[in-house]
C-alpha atoms as a PDB file:
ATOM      1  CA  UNK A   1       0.000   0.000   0.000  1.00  0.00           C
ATOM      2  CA  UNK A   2       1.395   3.425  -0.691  1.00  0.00           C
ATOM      3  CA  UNK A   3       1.218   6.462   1.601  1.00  0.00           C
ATOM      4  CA  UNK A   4      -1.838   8.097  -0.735  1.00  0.00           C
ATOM      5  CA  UNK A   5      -4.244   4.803  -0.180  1.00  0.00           C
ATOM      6  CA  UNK A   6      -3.530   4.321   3.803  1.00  0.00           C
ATOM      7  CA  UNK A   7      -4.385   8.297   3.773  1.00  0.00           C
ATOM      8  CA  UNK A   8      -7.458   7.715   1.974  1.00  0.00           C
ATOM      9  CA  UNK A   9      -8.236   5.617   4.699  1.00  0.00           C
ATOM     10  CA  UNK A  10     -10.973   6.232   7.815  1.00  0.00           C
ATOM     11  CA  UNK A  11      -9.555   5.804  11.187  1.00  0.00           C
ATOM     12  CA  UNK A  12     -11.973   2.010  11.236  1.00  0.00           C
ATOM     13  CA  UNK A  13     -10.048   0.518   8.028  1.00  0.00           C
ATOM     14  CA  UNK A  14      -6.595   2.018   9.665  1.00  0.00           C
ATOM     15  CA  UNK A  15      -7.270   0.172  12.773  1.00  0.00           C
ATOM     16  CA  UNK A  16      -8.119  -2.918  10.846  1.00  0.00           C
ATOM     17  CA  UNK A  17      -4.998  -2.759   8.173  1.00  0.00           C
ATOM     18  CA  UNK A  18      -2.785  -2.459  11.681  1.00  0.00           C
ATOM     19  CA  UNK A  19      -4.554  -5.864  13.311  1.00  0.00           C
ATOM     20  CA  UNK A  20      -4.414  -7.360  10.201  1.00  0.00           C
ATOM     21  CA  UNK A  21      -0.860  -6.464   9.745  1.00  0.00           C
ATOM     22  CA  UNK A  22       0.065  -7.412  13.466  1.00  0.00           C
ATOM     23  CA  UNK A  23      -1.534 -10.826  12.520  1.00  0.00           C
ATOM     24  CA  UNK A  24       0.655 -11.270   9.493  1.00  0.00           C
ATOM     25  CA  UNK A  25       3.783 -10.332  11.404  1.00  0.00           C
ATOM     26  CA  UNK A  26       2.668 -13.116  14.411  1.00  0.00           C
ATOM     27  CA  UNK A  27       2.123 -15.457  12.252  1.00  0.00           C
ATOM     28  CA  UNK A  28       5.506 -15.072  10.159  1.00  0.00           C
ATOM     29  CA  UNK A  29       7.351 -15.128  12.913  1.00  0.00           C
ATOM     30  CA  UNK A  30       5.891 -18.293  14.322  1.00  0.00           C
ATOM     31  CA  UNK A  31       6.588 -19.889  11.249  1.00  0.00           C
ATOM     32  CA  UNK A  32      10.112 -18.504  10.844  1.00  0.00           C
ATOM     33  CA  UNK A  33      10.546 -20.231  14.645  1.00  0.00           C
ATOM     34  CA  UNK A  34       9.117 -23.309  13.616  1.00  0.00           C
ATOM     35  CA  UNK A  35      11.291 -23.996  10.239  1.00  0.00           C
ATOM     36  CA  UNK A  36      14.646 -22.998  12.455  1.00  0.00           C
ATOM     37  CA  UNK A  37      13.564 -25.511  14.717  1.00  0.00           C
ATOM     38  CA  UNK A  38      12.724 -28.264  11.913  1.00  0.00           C
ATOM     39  CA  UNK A  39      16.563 -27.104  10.609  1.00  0.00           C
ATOM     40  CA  UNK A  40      18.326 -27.159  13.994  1.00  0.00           C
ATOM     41  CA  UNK A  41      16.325 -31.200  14.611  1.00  0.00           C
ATOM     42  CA  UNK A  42      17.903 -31.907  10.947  1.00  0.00           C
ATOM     43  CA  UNK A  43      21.389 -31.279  11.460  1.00  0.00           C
ATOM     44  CA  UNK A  44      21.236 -32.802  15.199  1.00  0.00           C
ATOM     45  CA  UNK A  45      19.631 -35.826  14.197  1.00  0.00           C
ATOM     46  CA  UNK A  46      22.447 -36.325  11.276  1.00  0.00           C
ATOM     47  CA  UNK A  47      25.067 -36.805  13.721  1.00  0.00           C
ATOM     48  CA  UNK A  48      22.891 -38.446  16.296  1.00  0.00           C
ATOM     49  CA  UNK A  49      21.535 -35.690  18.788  1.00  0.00           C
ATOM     50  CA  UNK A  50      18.238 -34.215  19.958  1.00  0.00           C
ATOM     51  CA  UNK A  51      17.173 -31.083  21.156  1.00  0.00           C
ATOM     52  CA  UNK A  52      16.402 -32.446  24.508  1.00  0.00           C
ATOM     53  CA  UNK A  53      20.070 -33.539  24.778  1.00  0.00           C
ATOM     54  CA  UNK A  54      21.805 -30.639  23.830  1.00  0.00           C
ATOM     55  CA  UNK A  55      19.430 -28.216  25.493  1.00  0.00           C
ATOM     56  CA  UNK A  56      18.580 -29.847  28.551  1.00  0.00           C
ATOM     57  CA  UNK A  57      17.968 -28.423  31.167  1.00  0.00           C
ATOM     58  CA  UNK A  58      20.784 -26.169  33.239  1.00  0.00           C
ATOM     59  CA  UNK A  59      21.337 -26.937  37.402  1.00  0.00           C
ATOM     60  CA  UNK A  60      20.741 -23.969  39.257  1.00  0.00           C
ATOM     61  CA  UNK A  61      22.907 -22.954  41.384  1.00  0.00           C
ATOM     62  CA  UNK A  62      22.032 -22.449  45.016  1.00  0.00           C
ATOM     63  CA  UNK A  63      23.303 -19.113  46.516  1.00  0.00           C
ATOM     64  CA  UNK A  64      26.224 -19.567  47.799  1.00  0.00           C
ATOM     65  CA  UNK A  65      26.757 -19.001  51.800  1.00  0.00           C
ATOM     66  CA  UNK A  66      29.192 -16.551  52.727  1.00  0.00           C
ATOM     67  CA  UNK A  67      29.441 -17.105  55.890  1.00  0.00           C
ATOM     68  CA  UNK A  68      28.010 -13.997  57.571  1.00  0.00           C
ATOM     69  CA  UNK A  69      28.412 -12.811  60.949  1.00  0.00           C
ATOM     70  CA  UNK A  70      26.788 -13.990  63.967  1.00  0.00           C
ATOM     71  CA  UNK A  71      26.321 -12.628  67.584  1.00  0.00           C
ATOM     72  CA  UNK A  72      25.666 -14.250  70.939  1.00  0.00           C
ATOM     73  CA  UNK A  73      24.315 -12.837  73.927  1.00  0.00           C
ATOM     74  CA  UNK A  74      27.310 -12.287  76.194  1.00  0.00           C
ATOM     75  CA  UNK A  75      26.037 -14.028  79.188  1.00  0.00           C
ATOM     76  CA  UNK A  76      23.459 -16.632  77.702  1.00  0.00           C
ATOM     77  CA  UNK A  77      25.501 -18.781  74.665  1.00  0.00           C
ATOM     78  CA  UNK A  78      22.322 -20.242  73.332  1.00  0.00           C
ATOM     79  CA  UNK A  79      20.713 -16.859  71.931  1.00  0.00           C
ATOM     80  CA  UNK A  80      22.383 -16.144  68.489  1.00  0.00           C
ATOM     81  CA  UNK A  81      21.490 -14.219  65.639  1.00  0.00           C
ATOM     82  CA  UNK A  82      22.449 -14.840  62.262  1.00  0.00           C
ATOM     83  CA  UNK A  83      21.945 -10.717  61.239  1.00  0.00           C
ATOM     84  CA  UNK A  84      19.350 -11.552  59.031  1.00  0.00           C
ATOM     85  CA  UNK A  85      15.932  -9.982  59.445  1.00  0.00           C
ATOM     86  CA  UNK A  86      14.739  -8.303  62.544  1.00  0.00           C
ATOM     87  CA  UNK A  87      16.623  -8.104  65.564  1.00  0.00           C
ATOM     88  CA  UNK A  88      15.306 -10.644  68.214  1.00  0.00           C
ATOM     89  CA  UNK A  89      14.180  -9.451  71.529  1.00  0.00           C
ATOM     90  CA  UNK A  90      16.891 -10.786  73.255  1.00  0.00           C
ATOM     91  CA  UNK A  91      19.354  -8.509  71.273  1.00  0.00           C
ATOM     92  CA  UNK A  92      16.825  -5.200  71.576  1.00  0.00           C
ATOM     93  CA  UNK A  93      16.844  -5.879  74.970  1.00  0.00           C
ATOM     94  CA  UNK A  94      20.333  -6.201  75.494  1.00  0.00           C
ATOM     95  CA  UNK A  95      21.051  -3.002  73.523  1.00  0.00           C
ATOM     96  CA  UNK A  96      18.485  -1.253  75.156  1.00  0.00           C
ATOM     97  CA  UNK A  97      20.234  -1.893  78.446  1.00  0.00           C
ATOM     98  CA  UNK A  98      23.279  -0.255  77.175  1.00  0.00           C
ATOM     99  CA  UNK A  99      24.990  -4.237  76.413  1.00  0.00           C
ATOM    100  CA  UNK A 100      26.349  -5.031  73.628  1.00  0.00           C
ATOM    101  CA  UNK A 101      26.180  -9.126  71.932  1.00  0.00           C
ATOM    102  CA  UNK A 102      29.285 -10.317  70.787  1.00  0.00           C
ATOM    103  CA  UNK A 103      30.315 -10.914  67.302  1.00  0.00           C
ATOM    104  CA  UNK A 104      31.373 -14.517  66.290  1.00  0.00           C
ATOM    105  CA  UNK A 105      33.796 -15.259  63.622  1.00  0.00           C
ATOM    106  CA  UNK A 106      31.868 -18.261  62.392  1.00  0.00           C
ATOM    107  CA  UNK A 107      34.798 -20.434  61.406  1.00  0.00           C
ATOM    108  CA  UNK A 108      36.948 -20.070  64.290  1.00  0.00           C
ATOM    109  CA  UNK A 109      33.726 -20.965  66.445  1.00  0.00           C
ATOM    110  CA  UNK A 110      33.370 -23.985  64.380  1.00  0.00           C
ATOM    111  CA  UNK A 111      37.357 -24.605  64.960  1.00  0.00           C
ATOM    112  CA  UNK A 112      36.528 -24.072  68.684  1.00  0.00           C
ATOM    113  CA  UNK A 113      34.394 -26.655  69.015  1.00  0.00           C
ATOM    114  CA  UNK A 114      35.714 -29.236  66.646  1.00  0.00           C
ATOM    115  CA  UNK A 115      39.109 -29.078  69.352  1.00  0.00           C
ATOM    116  CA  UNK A 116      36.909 -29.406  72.189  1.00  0.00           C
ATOM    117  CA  UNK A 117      34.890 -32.455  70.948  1.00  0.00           C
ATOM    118  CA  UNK A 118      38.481 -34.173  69.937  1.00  0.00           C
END
């Protein structure tokens, strides 16, 4: 269509040459899709491969732990925090009171106690 015939247009057989259009453009892009795929299943089954196998499907990765830092309440070991999320009562308290928790370096705690239990 040239510029002259879309202006001769109304706004109603614009808006249906744009759908229509849209439509077109869907639909040869589907197909493009579909014959790349046909292609790529050609050339992997000629040397013995599927899609499945060569695609698969990728491991994901946990997050790694970083370690982190922990604190203890200075006079009662069992209350920890890990620094994630809100503080914990015990630790508002504390800092409330004008106390501090101390700060664990997580591996040398773990070295600490793997001595002691040998």
């Amino acid at each position: 269509m040239t510029n002259e015939t879309l202006a001769a247009l109304s706004d109603e057989e614009l808006r249906d040459v744009i759908a229509r259009s849209q439509e077109l453009l869907k639909t040869r892009d589907r197909e493009r899709k579909e014959h790349a795929l046909a292609e790529a299943r050609t050339l992997l089954s000629s040397v013995g491969l599927s899609l499945k196998s060569v695609a698969g499907k990728t491991a994901r990765r946990a997050a790694a732990y970083r370690g982190g830092r922990l604190y203890r309440h200075p006079a009662k070991p069992d209350l920890v925090w890990n620094a994630k999320g809100q503080k914990p009562n015990w630790l508002r308290e504390l800092e409330k009171s004008g106390g501090r928790a101390v700060e664990l370096n997580e591996t040398a705690d773990a070295a600490t106690r793997a001595t002691k239990s040998a």
